[in-house]
PDB file of N, CA and C in Angstrom:
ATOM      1  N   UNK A   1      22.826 -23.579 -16.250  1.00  0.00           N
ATOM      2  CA  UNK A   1      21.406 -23.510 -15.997  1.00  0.00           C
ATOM      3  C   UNK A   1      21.119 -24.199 -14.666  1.00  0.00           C
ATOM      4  N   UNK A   2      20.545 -23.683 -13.792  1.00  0.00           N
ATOM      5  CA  UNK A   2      19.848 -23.854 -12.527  1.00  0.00           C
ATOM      6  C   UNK A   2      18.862 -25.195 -12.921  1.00  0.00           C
ATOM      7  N   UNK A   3      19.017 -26.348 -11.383  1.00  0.00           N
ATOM      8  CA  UNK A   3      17.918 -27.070 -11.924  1.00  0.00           C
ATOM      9  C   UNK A   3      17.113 -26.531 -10.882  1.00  0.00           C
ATOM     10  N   UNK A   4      15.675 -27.670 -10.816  1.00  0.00           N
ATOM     11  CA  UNK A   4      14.937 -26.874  -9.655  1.00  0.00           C
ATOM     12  C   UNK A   4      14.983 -26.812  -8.202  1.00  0.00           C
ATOM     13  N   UNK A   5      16.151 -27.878  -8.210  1.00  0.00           N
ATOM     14  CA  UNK A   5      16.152 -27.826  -6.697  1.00  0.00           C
ATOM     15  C   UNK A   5      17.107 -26.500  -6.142  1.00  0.00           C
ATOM     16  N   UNK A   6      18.017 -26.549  -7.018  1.00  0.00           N
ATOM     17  CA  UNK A   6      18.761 -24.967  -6.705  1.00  0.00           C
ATOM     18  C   UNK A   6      17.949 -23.856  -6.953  1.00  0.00           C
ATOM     19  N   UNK A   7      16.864 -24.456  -7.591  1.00  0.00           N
ATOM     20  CA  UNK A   7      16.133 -22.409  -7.366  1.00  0.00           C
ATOM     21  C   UNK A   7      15.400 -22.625  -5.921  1.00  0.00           C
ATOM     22  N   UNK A   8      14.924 -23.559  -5.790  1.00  0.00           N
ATOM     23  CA  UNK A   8      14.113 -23.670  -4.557  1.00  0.00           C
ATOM     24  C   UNK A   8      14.917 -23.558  -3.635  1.00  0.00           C
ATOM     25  N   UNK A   9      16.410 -23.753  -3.412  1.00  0.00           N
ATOM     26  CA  UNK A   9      16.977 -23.166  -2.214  1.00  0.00           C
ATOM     27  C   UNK A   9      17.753 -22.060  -2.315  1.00  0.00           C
ATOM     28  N   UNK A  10      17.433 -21.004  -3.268  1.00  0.00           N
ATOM     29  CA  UNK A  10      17.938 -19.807  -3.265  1.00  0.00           C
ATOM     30  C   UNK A  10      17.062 -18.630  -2.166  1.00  0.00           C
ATOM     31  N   UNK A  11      17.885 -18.212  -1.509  1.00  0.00           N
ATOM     32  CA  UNK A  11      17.306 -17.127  -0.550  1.00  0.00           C
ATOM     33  C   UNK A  11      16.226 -16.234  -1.307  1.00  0.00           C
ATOM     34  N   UNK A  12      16.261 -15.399  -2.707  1.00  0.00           N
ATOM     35  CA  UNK A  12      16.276 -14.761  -3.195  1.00  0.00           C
ATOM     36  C   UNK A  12      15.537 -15.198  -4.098  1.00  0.00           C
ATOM     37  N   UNK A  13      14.113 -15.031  -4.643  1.00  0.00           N
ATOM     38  CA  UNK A  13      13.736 -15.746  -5.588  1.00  0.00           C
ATOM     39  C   UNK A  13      13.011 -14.725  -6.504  1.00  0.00           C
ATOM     40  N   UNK A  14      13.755 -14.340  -7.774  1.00  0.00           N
ATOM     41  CA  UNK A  14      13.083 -13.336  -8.708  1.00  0.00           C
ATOM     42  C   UNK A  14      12.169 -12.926  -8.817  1.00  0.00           C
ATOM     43  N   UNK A  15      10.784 -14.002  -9.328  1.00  0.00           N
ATOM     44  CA  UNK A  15       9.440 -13.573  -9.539  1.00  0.00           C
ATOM     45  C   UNK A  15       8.748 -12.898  -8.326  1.00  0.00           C
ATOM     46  N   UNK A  16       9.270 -13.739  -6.924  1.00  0.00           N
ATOM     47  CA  UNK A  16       8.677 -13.270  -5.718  1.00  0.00           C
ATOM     48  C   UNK A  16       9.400 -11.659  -5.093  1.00  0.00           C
ATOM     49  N   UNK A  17      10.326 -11.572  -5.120  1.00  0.00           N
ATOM     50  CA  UNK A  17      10.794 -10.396  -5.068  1.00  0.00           C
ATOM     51  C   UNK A  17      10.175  -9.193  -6.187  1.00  0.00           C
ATOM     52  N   UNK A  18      10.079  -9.298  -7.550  1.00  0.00           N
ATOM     53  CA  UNK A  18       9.395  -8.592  -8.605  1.00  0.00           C
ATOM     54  C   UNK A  18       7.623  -8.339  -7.790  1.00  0.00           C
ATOM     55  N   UNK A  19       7.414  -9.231  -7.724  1.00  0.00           N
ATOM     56  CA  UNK A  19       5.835  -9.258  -6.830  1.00  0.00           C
ATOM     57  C   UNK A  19       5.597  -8.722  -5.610  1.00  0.00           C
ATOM     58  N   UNK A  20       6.701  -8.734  -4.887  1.00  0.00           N
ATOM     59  CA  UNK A  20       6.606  -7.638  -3.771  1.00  0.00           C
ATOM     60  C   UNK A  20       6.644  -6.452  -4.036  1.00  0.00           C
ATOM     61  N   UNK A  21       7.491  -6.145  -5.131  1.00  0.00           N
ATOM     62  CA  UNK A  21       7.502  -4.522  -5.556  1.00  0.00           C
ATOM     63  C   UNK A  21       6.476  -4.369  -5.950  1.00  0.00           C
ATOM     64  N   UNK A  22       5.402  -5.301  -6.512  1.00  0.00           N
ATOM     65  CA  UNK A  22       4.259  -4.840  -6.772  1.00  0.00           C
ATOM     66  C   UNK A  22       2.935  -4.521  -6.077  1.00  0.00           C
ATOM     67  N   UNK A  23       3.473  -4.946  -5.092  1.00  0.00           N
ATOM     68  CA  UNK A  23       2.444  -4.973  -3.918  1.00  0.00           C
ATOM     69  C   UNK A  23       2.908  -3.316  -3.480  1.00  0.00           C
ATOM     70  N   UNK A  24       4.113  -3.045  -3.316  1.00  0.00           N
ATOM     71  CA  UNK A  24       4.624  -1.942  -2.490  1.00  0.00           C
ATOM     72  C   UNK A  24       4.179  -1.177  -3.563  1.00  0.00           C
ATOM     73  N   UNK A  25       4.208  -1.132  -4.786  1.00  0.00           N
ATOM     74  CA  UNK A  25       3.974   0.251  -5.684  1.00  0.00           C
ATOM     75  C   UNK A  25       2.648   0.309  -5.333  1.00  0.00           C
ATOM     76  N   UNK A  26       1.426  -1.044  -5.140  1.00  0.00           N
ATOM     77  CA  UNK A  26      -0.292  -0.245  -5.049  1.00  0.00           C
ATOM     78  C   UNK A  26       0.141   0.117  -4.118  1.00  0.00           C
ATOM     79  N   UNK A  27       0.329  -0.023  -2.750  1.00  0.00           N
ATOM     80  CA  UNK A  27       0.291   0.571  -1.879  1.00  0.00           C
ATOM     81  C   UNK A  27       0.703   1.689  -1.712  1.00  0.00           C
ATOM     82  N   UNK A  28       1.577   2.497  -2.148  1.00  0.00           N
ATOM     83  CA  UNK A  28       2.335   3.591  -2.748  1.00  0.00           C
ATOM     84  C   UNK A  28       1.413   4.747  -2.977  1.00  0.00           C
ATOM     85  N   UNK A  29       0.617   3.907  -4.474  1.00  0.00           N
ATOM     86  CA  UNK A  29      -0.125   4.821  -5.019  1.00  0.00           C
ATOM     87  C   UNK A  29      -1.149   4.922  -4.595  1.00  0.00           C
ATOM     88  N   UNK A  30      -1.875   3.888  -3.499  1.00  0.00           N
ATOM     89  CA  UNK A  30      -3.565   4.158  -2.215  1.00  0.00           C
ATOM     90  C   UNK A  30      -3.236   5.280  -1.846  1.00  0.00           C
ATOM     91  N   UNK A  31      -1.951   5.255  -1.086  1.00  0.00           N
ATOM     92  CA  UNK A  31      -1.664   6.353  -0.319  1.00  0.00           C
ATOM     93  C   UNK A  31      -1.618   7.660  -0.569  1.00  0.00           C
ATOM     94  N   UNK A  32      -0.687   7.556  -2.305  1.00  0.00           N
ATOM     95  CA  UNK A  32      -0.988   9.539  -2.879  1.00  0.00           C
ATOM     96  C   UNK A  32      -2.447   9.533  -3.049  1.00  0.00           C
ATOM     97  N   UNK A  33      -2.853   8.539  -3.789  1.00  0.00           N
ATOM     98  CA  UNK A  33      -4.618   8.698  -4.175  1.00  0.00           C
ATOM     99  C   UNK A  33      -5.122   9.351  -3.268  1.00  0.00           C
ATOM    100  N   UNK A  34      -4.914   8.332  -2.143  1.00  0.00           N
ATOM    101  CA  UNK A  34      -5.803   8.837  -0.502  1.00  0.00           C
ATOM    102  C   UNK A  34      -5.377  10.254  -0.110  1.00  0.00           C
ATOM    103  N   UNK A  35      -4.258  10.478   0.615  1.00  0.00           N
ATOM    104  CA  UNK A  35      -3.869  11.806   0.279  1.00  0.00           C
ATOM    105  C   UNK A  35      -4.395  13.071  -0.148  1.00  0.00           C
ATOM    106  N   UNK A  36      -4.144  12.442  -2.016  1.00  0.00           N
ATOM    107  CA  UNK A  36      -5.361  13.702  -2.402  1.00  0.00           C
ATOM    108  C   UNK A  36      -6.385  14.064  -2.452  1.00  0.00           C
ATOM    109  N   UNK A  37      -6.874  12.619  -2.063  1.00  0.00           N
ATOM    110  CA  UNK A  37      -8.522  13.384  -1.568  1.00  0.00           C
ATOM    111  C   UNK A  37      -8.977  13.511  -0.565  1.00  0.00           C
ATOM    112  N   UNK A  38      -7.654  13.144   0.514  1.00  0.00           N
ATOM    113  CA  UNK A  38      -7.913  13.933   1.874  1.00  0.00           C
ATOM    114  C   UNK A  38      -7.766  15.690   1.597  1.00  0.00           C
ATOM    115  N   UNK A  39      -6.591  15.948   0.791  1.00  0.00           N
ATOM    116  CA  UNK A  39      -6.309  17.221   0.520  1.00  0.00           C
ATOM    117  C   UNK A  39      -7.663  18.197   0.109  1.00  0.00           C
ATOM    118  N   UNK A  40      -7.764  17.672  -0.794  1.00  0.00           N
ATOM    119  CA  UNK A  40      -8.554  18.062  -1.862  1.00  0.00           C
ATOM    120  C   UNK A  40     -10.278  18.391  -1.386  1.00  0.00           C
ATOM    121  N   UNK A  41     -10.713  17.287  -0.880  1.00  0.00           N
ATOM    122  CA  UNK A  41     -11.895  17.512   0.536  1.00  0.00           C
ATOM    123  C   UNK A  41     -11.578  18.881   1.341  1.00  0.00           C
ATOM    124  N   UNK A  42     -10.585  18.474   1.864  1.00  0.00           N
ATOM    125  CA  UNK A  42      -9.941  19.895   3.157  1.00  0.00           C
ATOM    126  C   UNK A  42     -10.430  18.749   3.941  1.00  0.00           C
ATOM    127  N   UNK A  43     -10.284  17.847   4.447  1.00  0.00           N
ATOM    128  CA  UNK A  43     -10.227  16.849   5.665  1.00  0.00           C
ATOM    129  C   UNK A  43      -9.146  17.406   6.937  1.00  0.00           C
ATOM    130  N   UNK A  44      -9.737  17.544   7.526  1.00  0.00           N
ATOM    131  CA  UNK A  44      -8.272  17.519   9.321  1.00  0.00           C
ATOM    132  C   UNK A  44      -8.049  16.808  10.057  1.00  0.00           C
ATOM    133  N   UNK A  45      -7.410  16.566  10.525  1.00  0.00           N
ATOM    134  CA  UNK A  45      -7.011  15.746  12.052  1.00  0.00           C
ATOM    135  C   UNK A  45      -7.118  14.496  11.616  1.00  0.00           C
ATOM    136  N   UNK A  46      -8.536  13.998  12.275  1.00  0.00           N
ATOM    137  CA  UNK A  46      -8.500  12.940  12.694  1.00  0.00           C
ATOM    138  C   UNK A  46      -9.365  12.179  11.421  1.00  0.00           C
ATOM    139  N   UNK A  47     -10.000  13.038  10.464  1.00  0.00           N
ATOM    140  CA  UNK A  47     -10.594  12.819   9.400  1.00  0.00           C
ATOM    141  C   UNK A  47      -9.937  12.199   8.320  1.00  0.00           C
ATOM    142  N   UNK A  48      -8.391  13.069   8.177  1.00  0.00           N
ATOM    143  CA  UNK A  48      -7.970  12.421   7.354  1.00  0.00           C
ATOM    144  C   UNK A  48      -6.865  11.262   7.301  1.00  0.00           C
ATOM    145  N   UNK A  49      -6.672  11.045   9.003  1.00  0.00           N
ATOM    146  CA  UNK A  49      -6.616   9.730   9.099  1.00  0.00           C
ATOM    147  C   UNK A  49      -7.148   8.496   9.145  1.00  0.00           C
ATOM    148  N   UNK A  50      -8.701   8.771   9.365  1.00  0.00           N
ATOM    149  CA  UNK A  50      -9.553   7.616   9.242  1.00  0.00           C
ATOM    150  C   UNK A  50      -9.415   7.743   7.410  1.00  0.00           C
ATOM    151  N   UNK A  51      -9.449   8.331   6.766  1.00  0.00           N
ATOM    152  CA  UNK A  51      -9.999   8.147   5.665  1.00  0.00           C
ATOM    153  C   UNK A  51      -8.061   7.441   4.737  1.00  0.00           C
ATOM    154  N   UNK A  52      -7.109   7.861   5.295  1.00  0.00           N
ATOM    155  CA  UNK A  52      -6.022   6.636   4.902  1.00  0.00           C
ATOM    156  C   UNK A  52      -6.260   5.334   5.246  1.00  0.00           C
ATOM    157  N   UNK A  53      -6.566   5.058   6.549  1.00  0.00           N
ATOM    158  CA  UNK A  53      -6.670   3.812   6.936  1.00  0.00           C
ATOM    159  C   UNK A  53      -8.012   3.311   6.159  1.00  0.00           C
ATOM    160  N   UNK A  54      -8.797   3.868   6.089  1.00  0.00           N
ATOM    161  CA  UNK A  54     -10.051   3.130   5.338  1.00  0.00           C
ATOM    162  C   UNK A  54      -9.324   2.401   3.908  1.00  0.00           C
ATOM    163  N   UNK A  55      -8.504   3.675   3.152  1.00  0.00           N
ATOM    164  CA  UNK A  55      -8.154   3.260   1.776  1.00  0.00           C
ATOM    165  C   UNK A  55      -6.991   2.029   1.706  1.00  0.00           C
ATOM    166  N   UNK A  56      -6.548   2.258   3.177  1.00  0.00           N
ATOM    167  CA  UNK A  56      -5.700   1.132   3.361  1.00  0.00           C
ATOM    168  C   UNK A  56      -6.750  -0.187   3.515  1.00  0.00           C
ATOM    169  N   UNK A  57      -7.305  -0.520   4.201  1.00  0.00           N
ATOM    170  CA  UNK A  57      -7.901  -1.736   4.292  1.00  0.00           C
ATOM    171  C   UNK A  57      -8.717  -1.610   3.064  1.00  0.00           C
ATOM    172  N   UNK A  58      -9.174  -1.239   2.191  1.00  0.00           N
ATOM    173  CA  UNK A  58      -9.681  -1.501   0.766  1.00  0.00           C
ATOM    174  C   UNK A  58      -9.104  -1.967  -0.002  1.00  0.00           C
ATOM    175  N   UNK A  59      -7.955  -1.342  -0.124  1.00  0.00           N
ATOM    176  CA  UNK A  59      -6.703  -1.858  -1.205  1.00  0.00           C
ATOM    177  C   UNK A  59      -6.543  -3.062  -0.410  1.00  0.00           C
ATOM    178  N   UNK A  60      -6.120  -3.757   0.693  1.00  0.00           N
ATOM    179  CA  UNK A  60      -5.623  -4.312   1.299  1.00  0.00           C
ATOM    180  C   UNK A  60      -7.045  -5.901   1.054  1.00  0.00           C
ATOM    181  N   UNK A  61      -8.178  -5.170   0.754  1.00  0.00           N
ATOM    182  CA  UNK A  61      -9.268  -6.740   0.533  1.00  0.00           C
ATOM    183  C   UNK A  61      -9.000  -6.468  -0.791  1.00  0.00           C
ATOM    184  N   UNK A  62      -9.240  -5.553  -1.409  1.00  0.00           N
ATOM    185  CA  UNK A  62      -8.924  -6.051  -3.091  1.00  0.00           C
ATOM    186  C   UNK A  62      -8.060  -6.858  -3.100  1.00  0.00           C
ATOM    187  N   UNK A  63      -6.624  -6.666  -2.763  1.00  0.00           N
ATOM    188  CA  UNK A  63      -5.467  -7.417  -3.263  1.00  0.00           C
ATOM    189  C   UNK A  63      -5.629  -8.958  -2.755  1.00  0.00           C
ATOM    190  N   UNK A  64      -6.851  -8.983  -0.968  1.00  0.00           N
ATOM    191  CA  UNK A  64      -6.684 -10.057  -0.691  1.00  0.00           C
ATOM    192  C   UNK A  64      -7.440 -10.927  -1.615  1.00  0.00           C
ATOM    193  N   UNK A  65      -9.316 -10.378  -1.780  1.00  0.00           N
ATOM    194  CA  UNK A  65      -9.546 -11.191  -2.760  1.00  0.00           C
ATOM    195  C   UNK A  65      -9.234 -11.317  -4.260  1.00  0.00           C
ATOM    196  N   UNK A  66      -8.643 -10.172  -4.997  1.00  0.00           N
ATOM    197  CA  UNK A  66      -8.223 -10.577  -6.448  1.00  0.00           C
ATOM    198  C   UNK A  66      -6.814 -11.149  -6.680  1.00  0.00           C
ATOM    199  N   UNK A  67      -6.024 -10.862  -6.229  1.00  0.00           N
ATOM    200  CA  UNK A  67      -4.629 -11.261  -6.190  1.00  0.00           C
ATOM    201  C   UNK A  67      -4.602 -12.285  -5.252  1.00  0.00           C
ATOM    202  N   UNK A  68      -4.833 -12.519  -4.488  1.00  0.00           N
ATOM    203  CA  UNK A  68      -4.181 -13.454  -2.544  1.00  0.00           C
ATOM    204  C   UNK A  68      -5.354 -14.937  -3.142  1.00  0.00           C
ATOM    205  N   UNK A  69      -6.241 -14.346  -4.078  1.00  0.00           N
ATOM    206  CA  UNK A  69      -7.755 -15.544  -3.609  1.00  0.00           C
ATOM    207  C   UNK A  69      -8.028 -15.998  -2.379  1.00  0.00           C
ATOM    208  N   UNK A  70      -7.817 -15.066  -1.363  1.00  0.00           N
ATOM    209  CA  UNK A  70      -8.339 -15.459   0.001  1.00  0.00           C
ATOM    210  C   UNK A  70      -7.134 -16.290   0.685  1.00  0.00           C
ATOM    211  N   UNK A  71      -6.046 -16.367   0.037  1.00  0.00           N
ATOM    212  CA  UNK A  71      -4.992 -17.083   1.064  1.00  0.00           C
ATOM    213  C   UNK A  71      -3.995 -16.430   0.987  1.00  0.00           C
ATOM    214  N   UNK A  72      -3.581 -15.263   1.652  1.00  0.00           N
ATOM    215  CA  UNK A  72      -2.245 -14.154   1.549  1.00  0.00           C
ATOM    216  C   UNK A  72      -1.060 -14.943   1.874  1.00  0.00           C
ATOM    217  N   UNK A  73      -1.794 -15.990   3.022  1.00  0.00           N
ATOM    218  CA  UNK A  73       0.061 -16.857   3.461  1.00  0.00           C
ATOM    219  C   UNK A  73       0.711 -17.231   2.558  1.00  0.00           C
ATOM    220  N   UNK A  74      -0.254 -17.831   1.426  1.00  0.00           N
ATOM    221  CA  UNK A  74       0.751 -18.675   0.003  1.00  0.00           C
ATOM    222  C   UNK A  74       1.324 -17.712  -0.640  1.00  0.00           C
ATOM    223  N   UNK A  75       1.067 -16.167  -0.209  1.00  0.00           N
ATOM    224  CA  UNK A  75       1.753 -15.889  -1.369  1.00  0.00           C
ATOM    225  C   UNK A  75       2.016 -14.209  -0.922  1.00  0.00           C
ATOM    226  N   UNK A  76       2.654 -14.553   0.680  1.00  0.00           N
ATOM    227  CA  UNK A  76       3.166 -13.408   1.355  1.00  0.00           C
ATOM    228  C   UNK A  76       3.797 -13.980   2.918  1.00  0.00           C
ATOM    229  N   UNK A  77       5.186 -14.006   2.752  1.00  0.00           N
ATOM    230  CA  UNK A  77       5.729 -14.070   4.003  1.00  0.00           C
ATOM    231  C   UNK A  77       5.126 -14.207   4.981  1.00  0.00           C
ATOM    232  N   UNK A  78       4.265 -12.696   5.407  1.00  0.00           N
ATOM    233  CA  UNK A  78       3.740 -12.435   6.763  1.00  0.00           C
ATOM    234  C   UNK A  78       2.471 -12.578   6.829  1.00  0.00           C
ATOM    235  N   UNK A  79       1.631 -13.127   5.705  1.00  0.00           N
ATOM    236  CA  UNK A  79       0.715 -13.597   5.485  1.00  0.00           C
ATOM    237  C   UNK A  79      -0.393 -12.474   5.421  1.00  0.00           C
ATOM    238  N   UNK A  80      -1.559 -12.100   6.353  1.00  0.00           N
ATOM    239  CA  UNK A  80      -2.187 -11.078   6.446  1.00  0.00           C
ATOM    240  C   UNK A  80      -1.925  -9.887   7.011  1.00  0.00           C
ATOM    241  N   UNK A  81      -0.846 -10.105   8.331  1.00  0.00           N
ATOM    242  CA  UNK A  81      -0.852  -9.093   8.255  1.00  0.00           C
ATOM    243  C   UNK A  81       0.348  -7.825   7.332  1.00  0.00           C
ATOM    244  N   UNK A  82       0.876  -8.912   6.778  1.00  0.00           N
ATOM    245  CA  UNK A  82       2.240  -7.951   5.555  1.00  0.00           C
ATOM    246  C   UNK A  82       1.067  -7.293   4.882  1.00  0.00           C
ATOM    247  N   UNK A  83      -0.282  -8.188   4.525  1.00  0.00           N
ATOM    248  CA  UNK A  83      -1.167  -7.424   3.560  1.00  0.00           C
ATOM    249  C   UNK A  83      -1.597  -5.590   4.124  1.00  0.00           C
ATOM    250  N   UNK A  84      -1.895  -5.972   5.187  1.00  0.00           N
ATOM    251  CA  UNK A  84      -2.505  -4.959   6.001  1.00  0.00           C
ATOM    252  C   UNK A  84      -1.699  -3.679   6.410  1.00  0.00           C
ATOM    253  N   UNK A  85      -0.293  -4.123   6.596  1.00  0.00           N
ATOM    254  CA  UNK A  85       0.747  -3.061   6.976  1.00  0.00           C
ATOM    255  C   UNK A  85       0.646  -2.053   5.797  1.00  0.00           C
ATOM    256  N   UNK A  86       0.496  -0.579   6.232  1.00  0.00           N
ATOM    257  CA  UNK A  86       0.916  -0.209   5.258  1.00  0.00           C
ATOM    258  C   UNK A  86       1.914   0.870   5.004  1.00  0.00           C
ATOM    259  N   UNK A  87       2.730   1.000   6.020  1.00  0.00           N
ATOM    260  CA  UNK A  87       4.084   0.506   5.973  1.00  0.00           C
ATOM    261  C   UNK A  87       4.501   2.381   6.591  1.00  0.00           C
ATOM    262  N   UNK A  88       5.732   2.708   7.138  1.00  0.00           N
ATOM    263  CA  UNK A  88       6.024   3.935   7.318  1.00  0.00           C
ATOM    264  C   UNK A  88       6.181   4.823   6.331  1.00  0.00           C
ATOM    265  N   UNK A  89       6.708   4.602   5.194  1.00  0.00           N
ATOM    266  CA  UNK A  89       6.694   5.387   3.961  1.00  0.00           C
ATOM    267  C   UNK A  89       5.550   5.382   3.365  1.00  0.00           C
ATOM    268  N   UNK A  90       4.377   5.204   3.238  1.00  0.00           N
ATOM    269  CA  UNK A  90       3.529   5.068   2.914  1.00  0.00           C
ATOM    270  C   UNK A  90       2.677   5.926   3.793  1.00  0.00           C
ATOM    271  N   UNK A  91       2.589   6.082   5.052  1.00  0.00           N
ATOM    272  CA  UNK A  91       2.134   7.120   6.107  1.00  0.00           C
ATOM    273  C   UNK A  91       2.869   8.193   5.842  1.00  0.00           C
ATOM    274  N   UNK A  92       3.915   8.805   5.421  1.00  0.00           N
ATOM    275  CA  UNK A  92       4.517  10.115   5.115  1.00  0.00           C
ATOM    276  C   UNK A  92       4.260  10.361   3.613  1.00  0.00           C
ATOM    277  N   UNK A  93       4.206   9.661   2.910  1.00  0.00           N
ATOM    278  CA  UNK A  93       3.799   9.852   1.773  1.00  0.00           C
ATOM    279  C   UNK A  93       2.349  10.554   1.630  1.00  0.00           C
ATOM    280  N   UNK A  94       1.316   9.727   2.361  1.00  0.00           N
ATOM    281  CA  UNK A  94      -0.171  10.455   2.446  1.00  0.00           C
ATOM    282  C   UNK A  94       0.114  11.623   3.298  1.00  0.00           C
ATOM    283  N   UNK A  95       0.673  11.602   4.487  1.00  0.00           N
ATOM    284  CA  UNK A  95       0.798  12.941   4.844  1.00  0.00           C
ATOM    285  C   UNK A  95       1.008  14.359   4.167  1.00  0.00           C
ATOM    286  N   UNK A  96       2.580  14.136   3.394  1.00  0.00           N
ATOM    287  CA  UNK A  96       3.214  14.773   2.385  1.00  0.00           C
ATOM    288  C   UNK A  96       1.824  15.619   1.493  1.00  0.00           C
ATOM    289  N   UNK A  97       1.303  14.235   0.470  1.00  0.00           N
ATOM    290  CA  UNK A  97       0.648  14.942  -0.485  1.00  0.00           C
ATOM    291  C   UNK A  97      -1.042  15.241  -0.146  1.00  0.00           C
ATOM    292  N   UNK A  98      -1.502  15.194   1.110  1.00  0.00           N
ATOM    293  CA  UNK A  98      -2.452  15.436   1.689  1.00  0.00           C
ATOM    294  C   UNK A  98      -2.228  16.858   2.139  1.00  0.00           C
ATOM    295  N   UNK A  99      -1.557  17.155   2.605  1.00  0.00           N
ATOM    296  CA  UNK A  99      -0.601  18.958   3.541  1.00  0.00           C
ATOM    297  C   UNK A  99      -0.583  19.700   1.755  1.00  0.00           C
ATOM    298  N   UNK A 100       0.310  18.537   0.657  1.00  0.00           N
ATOM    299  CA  UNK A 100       0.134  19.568  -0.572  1.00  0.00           C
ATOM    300  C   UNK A 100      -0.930  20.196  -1.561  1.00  0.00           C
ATOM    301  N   UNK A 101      -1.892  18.724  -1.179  1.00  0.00           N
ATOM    302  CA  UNK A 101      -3.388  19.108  -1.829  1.00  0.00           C
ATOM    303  C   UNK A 101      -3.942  19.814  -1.535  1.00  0.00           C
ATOM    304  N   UNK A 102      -4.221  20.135   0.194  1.00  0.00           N
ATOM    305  CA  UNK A 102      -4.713  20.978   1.224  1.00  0.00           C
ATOM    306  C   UNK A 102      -4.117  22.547   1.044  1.00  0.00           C
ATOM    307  N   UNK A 103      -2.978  22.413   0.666  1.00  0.00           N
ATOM    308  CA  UNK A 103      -2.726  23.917   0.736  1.00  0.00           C
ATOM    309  C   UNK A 103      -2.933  24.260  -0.793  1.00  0.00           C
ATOM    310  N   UNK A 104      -2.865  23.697  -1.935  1.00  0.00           N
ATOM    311  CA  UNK A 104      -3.416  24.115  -3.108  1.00  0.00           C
ATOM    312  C   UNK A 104      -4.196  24.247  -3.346  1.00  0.00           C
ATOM    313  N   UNK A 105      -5.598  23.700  -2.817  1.00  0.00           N
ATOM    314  CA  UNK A 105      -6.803  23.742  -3.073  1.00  0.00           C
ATOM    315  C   UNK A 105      -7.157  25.041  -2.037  1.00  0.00           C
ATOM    316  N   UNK A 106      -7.278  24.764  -0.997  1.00  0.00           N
ATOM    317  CA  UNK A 106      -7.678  25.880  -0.283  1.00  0.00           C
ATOM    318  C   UNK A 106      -6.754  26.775   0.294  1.00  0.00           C
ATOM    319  N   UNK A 107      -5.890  27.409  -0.112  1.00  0.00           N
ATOM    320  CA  UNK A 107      -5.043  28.434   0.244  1.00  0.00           C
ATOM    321  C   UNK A 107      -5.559  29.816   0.427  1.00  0.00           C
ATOM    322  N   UNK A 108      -6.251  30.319  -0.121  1.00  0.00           N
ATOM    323  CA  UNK A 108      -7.299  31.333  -0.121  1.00  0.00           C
ATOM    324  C   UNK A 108      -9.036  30.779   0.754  1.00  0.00           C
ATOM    325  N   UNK A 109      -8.670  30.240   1.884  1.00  0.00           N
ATOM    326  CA  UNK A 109     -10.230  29.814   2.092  1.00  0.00           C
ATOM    327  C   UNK A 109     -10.234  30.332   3.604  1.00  0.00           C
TER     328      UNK A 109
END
């Protein structure tokens, strides 16, 4: 059994690693959300990039004020702006299912 000073100098620390994945899955799912209702609208260009980035900085104050309580540094590496990134896979992802919503919904338009 680990005491606490060996967890505190482990590179690698479970709960915080588990908690990043959780950060990366909302962000994940802003992005299909956003996406589809860029799709789904019929948004173009430049529309339905303002309207990712909007859903990005929404998700991005929720998490700061319900999760972060207003201090992201304690409880994110890069502090605000890790909050804010929202990351390259996450931009192809909204792309992806924004192009798939768009052509299902209005394919006949």
């Amino acid at each position: 059994m680990s005491t606490a000073a060996e967890t505190a100098a482990q590179l690698i620390y479970a709960p915080n690693v588990q908690h990043n994945q959780t950060l990366t899955t909302v962000k994940f799912l802003s992005s299909c959300f956003s996406g589809a209702v860029a799709g789904i609208l019929g948004l173009e260009n430049w529309l339905g990039f303002a309207l990712f980035f909007t859903s990005t900085l929404l998700t991005s104050a929720c998490i700061y004020a319900i999760n972060c309580k207003g201090r992201p540094a304690k409880y994110l590496q890069g502090g605000l702006s890790e909050l804010v990134n929202p990351g390259q896979d996450n931009v192809f992802t909204f792309i992806l299912v924004w192009t798939l919503f768009f052509g299902i919904v209005h394919v006949y338009d």
